[in-house]
Protein backbone atom coordinates (compact mmCIF):
# COMPACT_ATOMS: atom_id res chain seq x y z
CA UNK A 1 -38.84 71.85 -111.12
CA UNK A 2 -39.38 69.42 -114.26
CA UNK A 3 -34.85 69.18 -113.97
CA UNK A 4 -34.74 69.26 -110.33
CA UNK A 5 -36.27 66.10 -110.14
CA UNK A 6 -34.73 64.31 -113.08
CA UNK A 7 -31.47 65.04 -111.15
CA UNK A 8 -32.77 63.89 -107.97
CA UNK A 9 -33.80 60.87 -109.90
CA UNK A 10 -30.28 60.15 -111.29
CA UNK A 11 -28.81 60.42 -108.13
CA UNK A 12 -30.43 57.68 -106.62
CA UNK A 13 -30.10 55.76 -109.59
CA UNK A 14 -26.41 56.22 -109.17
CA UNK A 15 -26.32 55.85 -105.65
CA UNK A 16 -28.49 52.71 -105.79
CA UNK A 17 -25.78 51.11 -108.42
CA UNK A 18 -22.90 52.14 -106.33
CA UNK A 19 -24.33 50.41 -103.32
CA UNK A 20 -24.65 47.46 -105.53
CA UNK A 21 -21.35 47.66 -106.58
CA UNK A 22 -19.97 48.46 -102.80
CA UNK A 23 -22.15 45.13 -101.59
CA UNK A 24 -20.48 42.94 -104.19
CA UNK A 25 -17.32 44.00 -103.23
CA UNK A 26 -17.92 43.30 -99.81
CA UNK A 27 -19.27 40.13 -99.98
CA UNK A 28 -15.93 39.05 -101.60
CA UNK A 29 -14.50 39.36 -98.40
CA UNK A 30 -17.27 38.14 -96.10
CA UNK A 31 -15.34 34.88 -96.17
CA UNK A 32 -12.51 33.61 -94.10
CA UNK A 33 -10.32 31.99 -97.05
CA UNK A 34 -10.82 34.69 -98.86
CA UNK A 35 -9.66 37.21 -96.64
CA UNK A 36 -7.12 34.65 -95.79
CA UNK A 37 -5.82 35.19 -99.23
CA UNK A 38 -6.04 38.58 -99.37
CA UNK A 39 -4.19 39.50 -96.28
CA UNK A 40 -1.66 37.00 -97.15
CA UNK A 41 -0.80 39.06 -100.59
CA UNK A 42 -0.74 42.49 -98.40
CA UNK A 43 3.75 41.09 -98.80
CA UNK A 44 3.38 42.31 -102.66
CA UNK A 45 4.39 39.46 -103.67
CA UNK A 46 3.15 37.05 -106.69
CA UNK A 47 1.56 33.87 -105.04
CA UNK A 48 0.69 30.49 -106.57
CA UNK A 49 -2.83 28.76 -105.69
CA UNK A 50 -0.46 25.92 -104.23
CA UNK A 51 1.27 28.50 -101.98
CA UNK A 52 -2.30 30.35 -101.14
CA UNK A 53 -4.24 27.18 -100.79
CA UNK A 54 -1.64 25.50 -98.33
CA UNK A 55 -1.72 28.66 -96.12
CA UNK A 56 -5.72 29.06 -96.15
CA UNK A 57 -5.97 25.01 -95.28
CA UNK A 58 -7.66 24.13 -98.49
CA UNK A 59 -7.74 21.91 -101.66
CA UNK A 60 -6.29 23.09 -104.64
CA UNK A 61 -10.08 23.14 -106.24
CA UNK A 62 -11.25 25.09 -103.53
CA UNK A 63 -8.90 27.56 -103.71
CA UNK A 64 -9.06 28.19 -107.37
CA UNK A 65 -12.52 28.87 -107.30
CA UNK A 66 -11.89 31.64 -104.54
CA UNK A 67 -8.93 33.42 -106.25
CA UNK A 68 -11.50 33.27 -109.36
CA UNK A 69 -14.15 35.16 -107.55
CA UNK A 70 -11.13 37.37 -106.44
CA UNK A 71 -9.67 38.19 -110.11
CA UNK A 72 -12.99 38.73 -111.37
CA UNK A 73 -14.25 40.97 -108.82
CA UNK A 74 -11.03 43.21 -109.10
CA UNK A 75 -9.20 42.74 -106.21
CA UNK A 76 -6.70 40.55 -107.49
CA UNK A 77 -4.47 40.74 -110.77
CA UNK A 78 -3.20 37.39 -112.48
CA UNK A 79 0.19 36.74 -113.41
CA UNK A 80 1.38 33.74 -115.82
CA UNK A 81 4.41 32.74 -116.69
CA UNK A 82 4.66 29.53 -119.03
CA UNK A 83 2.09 27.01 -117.18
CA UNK A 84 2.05 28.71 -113.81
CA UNK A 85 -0.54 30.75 -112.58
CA UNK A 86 0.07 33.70 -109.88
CA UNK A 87 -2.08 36.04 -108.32
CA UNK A 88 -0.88 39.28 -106.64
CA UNK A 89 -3.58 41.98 -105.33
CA UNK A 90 -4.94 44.72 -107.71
CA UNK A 91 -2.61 47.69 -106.67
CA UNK A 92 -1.81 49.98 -104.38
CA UNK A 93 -4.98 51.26 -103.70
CA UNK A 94 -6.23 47.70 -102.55
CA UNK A 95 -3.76 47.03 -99.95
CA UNK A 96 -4.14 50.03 -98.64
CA UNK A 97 -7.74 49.98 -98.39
CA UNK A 98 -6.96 46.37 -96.98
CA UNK A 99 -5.00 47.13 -94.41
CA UNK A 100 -7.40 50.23 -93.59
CA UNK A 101 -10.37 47.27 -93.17
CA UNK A 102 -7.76 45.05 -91.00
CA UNK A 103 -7.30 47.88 -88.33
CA UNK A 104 -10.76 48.72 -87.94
CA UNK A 105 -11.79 45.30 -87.08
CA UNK A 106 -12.26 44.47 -83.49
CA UNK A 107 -8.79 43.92 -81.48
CA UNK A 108 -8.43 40.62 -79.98
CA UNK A 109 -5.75 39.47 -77.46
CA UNK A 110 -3.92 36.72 -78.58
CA UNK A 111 -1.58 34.68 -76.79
CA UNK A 112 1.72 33.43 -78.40
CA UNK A 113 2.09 29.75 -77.44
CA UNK A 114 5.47 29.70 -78.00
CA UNK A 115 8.83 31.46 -77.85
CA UNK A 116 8.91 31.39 -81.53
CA UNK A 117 5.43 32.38 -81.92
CA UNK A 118 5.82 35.19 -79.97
CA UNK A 119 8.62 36.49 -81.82
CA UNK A 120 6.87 36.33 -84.60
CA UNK A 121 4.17 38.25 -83.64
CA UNK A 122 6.72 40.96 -82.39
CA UNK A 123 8.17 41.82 -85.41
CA UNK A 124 5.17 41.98 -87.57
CA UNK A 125 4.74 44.73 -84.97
CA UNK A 126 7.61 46.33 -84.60
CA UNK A 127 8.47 46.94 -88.73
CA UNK A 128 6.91 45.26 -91.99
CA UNK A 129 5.76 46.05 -95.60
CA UNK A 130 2.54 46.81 -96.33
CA UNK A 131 2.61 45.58 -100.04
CA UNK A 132 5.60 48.42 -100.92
CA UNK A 133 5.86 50.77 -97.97
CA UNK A 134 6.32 50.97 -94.60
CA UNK A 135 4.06 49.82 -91.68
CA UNK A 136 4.22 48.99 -87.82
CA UNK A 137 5.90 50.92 -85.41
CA UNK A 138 8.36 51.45 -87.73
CA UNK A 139 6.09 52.96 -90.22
CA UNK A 140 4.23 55.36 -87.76
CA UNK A 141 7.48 56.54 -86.09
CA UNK A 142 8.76 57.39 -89.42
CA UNK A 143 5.37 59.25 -90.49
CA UNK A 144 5.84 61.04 -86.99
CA UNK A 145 8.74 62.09 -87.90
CA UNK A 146 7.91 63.85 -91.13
CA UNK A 147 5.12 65.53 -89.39
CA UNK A 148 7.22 66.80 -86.66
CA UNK A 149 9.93 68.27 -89.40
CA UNK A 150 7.56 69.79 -91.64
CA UNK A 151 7.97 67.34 -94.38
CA UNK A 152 4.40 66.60 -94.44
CA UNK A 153 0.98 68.74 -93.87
CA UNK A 154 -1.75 67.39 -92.56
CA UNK A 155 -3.74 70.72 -92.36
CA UNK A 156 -6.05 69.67 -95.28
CA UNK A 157 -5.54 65.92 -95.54
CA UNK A 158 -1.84 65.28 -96.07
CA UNK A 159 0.67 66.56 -98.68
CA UNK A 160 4.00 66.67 -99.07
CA UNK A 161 5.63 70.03 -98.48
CA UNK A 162 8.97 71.52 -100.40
CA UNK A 163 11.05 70.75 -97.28
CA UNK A 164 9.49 67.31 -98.03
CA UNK A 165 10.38 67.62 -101.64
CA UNK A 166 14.23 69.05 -101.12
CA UNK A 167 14.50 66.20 -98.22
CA UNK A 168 13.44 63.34 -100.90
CA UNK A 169 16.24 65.26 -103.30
CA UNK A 170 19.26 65.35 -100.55
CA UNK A 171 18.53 61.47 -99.91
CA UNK A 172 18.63 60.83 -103.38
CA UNK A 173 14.87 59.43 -103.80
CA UNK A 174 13.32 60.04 -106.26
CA UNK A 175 9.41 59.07 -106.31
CA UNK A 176 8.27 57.48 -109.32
CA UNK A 177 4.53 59.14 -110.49
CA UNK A 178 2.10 56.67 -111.35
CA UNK A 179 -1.37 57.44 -112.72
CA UNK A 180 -4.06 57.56 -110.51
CA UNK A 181 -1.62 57.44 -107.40
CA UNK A 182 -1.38 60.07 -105.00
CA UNK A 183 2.67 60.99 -104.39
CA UNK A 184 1.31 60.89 -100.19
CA UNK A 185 -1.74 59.22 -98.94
CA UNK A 186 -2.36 57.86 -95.23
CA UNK A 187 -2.99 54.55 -94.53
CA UNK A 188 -4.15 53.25 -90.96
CA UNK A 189 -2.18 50.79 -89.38
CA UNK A 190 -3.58 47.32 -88.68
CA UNK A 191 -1.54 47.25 -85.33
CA UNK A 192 -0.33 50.73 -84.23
CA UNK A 193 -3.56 52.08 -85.26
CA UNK A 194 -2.59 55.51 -86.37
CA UNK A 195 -2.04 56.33 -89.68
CA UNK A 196 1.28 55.49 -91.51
CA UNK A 197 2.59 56.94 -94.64
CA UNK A 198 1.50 55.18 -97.81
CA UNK A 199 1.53 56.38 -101.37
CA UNK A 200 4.37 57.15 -104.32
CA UNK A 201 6.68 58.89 -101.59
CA UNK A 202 5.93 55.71 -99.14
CA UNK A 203 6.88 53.51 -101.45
CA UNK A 204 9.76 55.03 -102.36
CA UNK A 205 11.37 55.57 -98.86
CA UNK A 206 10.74 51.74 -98.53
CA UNK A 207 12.29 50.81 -101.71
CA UNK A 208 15.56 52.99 -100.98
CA UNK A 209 15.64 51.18 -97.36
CA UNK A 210 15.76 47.70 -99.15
CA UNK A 211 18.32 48.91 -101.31
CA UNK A 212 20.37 50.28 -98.95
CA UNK A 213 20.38 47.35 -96.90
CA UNK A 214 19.06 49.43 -93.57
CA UNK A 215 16.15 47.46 -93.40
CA UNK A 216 15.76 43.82 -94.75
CA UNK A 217 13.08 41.23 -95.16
CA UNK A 218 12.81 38.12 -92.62
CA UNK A 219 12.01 34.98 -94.62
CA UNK A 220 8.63 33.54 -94.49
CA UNK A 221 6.41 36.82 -93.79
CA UNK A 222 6.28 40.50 -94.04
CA UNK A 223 8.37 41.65 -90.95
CA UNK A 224 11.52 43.39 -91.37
CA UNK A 225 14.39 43.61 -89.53
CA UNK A 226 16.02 47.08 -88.75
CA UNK A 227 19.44 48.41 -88.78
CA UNK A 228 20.32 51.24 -86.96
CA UNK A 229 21.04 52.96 -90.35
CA UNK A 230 16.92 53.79 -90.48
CA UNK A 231 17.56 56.72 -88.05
CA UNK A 232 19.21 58.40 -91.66
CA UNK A 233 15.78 58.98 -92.50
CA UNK A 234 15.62 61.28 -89.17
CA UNK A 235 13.78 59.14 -86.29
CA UNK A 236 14.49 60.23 -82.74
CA UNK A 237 16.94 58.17 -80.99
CA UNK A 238 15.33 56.32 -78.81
CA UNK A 239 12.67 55.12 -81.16
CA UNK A 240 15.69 53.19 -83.27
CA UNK A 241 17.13 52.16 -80.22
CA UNK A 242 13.74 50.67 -79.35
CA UNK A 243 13.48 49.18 -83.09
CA UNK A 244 17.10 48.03 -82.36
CA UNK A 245 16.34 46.48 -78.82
CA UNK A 246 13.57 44.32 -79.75
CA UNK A 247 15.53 42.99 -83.52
């Protein structure tokens, strides 16, 4: 009874320290710059406060302190080369769980005030990074796709089957293991809402697109646009030719 309890007792220590933990991580988001930032960096690219600070609308000061609170708490990594300063997020794992946090937050309609704007809007839809692999309808369709051919089981969470493994191997991709990264893991999609594939093997199917030149990046954001050379990775044929329509 005497070690029943004890145990009982150091679970809700633990429990109580986690939720302290969880809160503090929370709270680093629970402001507007600061998610500002963080959604900005989803592009996996290295930023510089200048850069961050003119997108959020903020003085140099103010933004310093916030990528401070950021770097200390974890969810960003700092970069320096000579006398500059860059920040890029954590990992992996982070924009994931970023992007995750983005799609479960209440949709609201918004209305493009210009042709330009619009556009905009469209192709952060239609196909874009999220931090090194796929996401939009781009990302989704390919996931589909996968699904539908075997290549990946989502009986007990997902995995990546041997037809996924000898599919990889005929494309000539070869996924790069990292510690502490899963080779598949879902990620939900900020604007399909369904889940696209994330991960080692995510990443690497994104990677191999950029080098091959059937996808590339549109300056000033994290759309892409698409060639008709994505359908190699086996996409039906209408959804390229609706990738390919809207380009």
């Amino acid at each position: 009874m005497g070690a029943e309890l004890w145990a009982r007792e150091d679970v809700e220590v633990n429990t109580s320290t986690e939720g302290q933990e969880l809160a503090t991580w929370a709270k680093m988001l629970a402001d507007a710059t600061r998610a500002t930032v963080c959604l900005a960096l989803l592009d996996g690219r290295a930023w510089t406060a200048t850069e961050l600070a003119k997108l959020a609308g903020v003085s140099r000061p103010t933004i310093s302190e916030h990528l401070n609170l950021l770097v200390d708490g974890g969810l960003l990594s700092e970069v320096r080369q000579g006398r500059h300063r860059y920040v890029k997020l954590a990992g992996p794992e982070t924009a994931e769980l970023l992007e995750g946090l983005a799609a479960l937050a209440p949709r609201r309609t918004t209305v493009a005030t210009s042709l330009s704007a619009a556009s905009k809007r469209d192709a952060f839809a239609r196909a874009r990074t999220c931090y090194d692999h796929f996401a939009g309808r781009l990302g989704v369709a390919l996931t589909d796709a996968m699904t539908e051919r075997g290549l990946l089981d989502w009986s007990d969470g997902i995995a990546l089957t041997p037809e996924g493994v000898s599919w990889l191997d005929e494309l000539g991709i070869a996924v790069e293991p990292r510690r502490g990264r899963p080779a598949v893991r879902s990620c939900l999609d900020v604007t399909e809402r369904r889940p696209h594939l994330a991960g080692a093997v995510g990443a690497a199917l994104c990677a191999h697109a950029l080098r091959q030149g059937w996808v590339t990046h549109i300056p000033g954001g994290r759309a892409l646009k698409v060639t008709g050379s994505v359908g190699t990775f086996g996409l039906p044929v209408n959804v390229v030719r609706e990738l390919l329509a809207r380009s």
